[in-house]
PDB file of N, CA and C in Angstrom:
ATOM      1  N   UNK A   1    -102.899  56.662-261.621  1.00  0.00           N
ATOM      2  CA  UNK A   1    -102.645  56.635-260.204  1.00  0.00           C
ATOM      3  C   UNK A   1    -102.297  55.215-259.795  1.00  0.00           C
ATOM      4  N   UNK A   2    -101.630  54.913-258.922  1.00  0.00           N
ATOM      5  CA  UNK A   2    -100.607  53.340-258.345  1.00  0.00           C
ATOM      6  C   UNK A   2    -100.880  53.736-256.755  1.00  0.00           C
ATOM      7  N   UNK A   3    -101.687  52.531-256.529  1.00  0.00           N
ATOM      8  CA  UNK A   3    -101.519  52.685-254.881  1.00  0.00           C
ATOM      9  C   UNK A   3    -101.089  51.146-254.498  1.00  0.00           C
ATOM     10  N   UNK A   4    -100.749  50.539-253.153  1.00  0.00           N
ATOM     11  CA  UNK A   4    -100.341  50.300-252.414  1.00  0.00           C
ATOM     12  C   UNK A   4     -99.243  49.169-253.015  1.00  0.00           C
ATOM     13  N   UNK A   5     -98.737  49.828-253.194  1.00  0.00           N
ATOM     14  CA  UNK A   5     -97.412  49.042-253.763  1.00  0.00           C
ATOM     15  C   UNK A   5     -97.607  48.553-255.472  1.00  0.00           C
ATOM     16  N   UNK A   6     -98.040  49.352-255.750  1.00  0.00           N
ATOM     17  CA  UNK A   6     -98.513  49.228-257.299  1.00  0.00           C
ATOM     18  C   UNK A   6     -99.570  48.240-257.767  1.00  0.00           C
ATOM     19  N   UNK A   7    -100.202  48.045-256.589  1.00  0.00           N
ATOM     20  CA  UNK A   7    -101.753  47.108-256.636  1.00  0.00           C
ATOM     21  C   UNK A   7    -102.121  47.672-257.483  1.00  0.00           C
ATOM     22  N   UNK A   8    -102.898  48.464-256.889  1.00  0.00           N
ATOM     23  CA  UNK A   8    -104.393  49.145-257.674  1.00  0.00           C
ATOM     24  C   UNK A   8    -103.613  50.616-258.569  1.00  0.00           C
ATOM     25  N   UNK A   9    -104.241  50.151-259.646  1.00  0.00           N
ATOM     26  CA  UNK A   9    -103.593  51.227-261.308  1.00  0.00           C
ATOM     27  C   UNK A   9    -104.441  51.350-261.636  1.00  0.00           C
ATOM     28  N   UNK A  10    -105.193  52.771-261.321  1.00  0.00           N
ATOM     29  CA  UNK A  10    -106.672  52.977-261.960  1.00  0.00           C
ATOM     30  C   UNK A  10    -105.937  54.571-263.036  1.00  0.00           C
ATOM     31  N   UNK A  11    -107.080  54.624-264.066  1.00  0.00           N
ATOM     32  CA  UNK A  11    -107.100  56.140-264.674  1.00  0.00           C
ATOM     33  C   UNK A  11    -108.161  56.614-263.952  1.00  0.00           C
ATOM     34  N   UNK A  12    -108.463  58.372-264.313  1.00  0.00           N
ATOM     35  CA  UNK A  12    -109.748  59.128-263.826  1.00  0.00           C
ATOM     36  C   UNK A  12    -109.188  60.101-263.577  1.00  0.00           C
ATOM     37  N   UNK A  13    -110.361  61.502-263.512  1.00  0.00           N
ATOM     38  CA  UNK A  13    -110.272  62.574-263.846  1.00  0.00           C
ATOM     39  C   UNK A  13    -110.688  63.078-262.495  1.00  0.00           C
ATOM     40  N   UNK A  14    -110.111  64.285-261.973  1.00  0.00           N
ATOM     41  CA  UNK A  14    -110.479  64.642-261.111  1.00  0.00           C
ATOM     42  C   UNK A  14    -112.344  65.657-261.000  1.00  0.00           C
ATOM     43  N   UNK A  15    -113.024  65.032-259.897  1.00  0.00           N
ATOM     44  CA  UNK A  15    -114.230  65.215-259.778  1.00  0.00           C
ATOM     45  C   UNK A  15    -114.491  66.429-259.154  1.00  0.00           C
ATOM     46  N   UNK A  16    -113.548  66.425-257.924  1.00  0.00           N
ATOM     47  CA  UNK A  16    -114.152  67.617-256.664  1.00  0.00           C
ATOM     48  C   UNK A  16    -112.887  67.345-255.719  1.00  0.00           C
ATOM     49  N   UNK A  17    -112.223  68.395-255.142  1.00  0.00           N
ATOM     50  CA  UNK A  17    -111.402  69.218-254.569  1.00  0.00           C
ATOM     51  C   UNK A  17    -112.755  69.624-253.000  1.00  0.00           C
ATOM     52  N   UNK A  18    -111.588  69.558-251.741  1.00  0.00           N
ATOM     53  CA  UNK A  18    -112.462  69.424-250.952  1.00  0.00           C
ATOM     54  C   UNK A  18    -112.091  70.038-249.518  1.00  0.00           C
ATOM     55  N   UNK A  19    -111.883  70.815-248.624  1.00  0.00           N
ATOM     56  CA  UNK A  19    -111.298  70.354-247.336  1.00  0.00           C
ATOM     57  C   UNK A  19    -111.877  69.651-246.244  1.00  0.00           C
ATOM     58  N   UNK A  20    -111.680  68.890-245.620  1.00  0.00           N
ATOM     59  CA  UNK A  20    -111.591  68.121-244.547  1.00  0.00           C
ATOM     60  C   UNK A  20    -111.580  67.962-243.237  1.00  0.00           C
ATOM     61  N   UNK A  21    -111.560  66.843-242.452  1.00  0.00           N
ATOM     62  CA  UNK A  21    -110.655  66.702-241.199  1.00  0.00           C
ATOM     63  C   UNK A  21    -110.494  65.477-240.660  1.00  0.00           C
ATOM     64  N   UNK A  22    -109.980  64.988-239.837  1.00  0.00           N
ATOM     65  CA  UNK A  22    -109.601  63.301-239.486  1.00  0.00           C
ATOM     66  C   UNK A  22    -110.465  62.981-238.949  1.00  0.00           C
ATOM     67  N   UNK A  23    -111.669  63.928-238.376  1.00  0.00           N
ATOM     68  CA  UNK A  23    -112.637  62.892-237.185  1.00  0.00           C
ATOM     69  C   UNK A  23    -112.525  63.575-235.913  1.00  0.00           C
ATOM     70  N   UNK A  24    -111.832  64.359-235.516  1.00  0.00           N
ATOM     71  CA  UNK A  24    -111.482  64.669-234.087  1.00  0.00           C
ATOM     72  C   UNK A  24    -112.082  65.952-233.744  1.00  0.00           C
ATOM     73  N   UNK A  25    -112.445  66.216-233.074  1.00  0.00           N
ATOM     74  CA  UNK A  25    -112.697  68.076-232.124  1.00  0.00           C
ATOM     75  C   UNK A  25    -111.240  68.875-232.470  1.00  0.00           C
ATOM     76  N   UNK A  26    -112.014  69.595-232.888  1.00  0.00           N
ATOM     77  CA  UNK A  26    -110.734  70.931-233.393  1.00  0.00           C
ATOM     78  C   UNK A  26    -109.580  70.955-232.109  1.00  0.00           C
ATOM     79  N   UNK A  27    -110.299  71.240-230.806  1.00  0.00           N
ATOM     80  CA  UNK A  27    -109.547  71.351-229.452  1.00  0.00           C
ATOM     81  C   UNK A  27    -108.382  70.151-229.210  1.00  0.00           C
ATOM     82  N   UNK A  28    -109.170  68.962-229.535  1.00  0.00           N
ATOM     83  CA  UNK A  28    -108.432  67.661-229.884  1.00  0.00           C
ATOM     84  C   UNK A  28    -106.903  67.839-229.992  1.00  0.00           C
ATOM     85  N   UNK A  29    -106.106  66.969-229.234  1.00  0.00           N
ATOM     86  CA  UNK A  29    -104.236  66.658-229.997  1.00  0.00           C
ATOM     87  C   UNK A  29    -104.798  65.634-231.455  1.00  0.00           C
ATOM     88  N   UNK A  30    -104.043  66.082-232.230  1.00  0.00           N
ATOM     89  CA  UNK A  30    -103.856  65.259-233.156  1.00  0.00           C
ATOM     90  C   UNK A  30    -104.968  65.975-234.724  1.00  0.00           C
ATOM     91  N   UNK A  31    -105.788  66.792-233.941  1.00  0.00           N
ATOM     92  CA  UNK A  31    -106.812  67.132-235.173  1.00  0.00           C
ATOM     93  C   UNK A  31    -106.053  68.302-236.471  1.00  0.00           C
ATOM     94  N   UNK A  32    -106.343  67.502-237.645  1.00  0.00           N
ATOM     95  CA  UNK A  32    -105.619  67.239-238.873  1.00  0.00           C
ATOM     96  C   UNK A  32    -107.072  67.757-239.597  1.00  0.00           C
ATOM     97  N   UNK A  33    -106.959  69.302-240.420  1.00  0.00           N
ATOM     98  CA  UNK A  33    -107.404  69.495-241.326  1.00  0.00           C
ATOM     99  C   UNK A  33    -106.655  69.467-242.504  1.00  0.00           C
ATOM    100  N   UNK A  34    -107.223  68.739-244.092  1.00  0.00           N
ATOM    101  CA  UNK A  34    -106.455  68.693-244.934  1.00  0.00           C
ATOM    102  C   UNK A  34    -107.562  68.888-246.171  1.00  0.00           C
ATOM    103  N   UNK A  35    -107.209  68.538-247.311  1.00  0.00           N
ATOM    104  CA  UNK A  35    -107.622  68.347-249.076  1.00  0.00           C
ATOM    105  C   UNK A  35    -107.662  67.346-249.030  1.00  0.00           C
ATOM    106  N   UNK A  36    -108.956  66.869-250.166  1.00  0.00           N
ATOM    107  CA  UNK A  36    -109.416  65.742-250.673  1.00  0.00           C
ATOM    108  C   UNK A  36    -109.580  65.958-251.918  1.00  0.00           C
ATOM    109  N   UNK A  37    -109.019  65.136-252.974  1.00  0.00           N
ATOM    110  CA  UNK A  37    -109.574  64.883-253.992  1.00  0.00           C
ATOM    111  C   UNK A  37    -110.311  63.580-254.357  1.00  0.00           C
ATOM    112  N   UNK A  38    -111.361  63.859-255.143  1.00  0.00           N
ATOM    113  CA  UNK A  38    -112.341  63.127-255.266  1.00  0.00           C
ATOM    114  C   UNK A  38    -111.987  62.428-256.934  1.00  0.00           C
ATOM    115  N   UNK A  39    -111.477  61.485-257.255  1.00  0.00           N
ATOM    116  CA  UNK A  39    -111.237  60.682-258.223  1.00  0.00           C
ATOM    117  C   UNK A  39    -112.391  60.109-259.195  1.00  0.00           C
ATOM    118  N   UNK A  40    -112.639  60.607-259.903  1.00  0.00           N
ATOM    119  CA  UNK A  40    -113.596  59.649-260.993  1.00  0.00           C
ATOM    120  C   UNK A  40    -112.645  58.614-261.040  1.00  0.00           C
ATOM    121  N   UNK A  41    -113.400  57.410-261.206  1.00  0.00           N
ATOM    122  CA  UNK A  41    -112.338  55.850-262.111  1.00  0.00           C
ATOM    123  C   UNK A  41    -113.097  55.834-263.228  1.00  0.00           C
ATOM    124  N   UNK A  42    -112.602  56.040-264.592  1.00  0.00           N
ATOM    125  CA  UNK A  42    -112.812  56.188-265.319  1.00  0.00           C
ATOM    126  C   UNK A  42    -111.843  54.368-266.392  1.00  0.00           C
ATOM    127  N   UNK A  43    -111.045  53.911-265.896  1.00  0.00           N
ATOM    128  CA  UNK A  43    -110.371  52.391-266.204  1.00  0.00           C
ATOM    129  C   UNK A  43    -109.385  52.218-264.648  1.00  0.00           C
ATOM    130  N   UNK A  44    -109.725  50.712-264.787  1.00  0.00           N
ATOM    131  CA  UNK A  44    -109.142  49.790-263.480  1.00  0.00           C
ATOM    132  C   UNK A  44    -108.107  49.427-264.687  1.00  0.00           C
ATOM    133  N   UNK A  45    -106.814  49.368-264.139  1.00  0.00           N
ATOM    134  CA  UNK A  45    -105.657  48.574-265.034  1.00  0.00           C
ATOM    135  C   UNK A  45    -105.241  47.394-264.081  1.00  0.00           C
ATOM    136  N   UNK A  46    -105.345  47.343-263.147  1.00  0.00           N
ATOM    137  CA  UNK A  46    -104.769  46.370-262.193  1.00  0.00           C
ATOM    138  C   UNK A  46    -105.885  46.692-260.683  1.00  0.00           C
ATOM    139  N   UNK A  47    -106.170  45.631-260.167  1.00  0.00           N
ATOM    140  CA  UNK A  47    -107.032  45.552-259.155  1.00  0.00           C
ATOM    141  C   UNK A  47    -107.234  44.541-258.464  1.00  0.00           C
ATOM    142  N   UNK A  48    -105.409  43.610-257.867  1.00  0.00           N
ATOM    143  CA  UNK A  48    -105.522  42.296-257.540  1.00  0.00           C
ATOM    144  C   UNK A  48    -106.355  41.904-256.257  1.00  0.00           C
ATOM    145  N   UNK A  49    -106.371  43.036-255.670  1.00  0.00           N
ATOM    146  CA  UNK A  49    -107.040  42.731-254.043  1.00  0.00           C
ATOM    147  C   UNK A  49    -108.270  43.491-253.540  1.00  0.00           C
ATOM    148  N   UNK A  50    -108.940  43.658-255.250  1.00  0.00           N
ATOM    149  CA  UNK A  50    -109.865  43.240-255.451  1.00  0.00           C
ATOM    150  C   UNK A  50    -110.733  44.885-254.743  1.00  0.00           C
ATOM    151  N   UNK A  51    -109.728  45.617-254.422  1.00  0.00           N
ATOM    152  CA  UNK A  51    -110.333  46.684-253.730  1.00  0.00           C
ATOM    153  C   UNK A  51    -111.178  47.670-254.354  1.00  0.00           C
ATOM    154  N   UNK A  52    -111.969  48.802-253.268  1.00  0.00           N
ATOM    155  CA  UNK A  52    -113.226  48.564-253.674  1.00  0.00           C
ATOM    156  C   UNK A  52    -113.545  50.016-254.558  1.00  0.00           C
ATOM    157  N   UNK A  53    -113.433  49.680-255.659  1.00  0.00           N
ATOM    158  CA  UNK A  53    -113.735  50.877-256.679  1.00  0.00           C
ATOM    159  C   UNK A  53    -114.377  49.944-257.457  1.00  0.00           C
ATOM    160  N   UNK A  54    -114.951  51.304-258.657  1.00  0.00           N
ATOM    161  CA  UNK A  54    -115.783  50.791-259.764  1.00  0.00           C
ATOM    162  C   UNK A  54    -115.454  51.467-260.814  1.00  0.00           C
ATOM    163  N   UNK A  55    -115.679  51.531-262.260  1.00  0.00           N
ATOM    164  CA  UNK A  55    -116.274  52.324-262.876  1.00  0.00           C
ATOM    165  C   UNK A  55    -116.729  53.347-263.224  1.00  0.00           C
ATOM    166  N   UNK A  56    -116.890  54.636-262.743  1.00  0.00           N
ATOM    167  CA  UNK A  56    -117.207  55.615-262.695  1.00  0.00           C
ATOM    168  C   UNK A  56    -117.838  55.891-261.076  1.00  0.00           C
ATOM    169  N   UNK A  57    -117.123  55.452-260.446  1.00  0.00           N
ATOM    170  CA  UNK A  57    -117.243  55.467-258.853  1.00  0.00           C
ATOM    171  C   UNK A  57    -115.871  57.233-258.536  1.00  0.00           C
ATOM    172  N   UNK A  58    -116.166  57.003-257.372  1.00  0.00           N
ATOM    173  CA  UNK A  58    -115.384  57.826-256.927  1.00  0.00           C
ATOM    174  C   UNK A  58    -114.353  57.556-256.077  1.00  0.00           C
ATOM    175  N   UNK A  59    -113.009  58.030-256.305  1.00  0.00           N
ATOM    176  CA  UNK A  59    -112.241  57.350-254.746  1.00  0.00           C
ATOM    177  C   UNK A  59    -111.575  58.793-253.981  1.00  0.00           C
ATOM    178  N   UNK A  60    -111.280  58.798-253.308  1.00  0.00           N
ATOM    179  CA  UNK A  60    -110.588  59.825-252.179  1.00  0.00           C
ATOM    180  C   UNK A  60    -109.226  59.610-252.463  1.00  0.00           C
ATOM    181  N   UNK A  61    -108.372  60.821-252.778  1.00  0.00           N
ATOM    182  CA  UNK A  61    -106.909  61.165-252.486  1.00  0.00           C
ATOM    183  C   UNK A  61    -106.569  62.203-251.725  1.00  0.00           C
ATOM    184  N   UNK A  62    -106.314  61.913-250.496  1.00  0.00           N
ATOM    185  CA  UNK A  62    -105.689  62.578-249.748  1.00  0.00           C
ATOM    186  C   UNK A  62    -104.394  61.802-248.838  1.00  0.00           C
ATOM    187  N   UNK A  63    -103.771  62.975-247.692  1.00  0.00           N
ATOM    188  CA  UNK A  63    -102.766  62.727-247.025  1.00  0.00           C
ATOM    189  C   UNK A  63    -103.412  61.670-245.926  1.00  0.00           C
ATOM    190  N   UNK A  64    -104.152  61.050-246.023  1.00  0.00           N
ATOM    191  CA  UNK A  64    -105.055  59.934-244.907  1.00  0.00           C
ATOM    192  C   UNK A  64    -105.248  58.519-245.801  1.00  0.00           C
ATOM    193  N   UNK A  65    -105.455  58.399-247.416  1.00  0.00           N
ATOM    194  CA  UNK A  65    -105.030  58.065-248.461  1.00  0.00           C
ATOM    195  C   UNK A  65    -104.726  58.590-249.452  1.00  0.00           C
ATOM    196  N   UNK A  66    -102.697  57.955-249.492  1.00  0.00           N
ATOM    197  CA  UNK A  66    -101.893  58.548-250.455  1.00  0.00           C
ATOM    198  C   UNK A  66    -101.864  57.418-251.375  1.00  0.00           C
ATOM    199  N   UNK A  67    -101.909  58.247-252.388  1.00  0.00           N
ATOM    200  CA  UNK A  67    -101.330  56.851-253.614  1.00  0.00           C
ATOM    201  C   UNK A  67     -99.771  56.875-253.523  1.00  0.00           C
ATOM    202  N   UNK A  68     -99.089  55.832-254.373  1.00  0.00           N
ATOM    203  CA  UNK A  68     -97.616  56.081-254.860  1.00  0.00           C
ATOM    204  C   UNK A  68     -97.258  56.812-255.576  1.00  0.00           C
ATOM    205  N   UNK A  69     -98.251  56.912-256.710  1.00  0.00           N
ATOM    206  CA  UNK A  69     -97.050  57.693-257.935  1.00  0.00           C
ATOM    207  C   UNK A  69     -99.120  58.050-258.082  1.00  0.00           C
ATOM    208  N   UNK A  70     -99.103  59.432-259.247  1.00  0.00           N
ATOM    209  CA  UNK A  70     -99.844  60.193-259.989  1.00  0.00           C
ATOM    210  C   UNK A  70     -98.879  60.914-261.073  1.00  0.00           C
ATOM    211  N   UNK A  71     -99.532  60.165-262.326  1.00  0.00           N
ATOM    212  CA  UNK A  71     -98.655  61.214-263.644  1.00  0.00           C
ATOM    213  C   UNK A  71    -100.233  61.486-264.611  1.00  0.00           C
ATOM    214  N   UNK A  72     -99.531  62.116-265.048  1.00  0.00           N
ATOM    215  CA  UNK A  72    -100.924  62.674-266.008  1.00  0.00           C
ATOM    216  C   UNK A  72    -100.919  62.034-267.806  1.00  0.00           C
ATOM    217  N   UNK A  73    -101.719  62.709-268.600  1.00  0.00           N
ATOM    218  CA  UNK A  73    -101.948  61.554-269.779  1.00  0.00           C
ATOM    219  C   UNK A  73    -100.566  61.373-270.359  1.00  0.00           C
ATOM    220  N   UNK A  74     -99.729  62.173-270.393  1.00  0.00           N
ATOM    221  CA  UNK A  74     -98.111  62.843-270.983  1.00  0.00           C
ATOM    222  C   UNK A  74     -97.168  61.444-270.526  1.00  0.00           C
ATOM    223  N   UNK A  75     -97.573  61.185-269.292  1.00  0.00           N
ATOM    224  CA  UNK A  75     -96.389  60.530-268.771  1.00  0.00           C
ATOM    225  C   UNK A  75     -95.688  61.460-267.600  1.00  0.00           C
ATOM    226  N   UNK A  76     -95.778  62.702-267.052  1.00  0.00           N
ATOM    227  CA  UNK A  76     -95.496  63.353-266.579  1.00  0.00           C
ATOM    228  C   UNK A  76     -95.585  63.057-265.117  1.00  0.00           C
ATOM    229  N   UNK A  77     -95.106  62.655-264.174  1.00  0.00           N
ATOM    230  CA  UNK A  77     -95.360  62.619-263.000  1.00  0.00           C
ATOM    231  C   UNK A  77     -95.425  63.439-261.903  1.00  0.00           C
ATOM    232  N   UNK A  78     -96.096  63.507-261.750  1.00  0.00           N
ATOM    233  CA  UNK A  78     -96.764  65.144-260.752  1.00  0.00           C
ATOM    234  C   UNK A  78     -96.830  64.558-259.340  1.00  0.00           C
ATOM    235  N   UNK A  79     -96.465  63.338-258.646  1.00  0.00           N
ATOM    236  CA  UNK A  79     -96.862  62.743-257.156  1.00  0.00           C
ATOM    237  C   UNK A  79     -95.916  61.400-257.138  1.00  0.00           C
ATOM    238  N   UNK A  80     -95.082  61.546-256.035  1.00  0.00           N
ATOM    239  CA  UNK A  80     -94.335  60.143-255.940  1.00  0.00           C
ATOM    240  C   UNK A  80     -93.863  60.303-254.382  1.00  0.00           C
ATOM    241  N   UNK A  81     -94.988  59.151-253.515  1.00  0.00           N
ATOM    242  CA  UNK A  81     -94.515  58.913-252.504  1.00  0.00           C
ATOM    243  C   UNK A  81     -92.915  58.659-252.640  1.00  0.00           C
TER     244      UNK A  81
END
């Protein structure tokens, strides 16, 4: 996975699949139910700004945070902003 401009290049396996919402009252303009995936980091390859994962931490992928690109062990790319 490559997020914000190819900063952060972590590997990891997906943990937990999830649905959601932005924060708002259903009645709300703007209220956004969506999917979360829940990221094991399983290796940091790049992590200049130092952002905040770990190790066998967890991170959030969703449409609220998108990565750039997701390919799988193949090379296969399955996600490209």
């Amino acid at each position: 996975m490559e997020s914000d401009n190819s900063q952060l290049v972590l590997y990891g396996k997906i943990d937990t699949i999830y649905e959601t919402n932005n924060g708002l009252e259903e009645e709300d303009d703007g209220y956004k139910e969506f999917y979360v995936c829940a990221l094991r980091v399983e290796n940091i390859f790049n992590n200049p700004k130092d952002k905040e994962c770990h190790f066998g931490g967890l991170i959030e992928i969703s449409m609220e945070n998108e990565p750039i690109l997701i390919a799988l062990d193949d090379g296969s790319i399955i996600w490209r902003k």
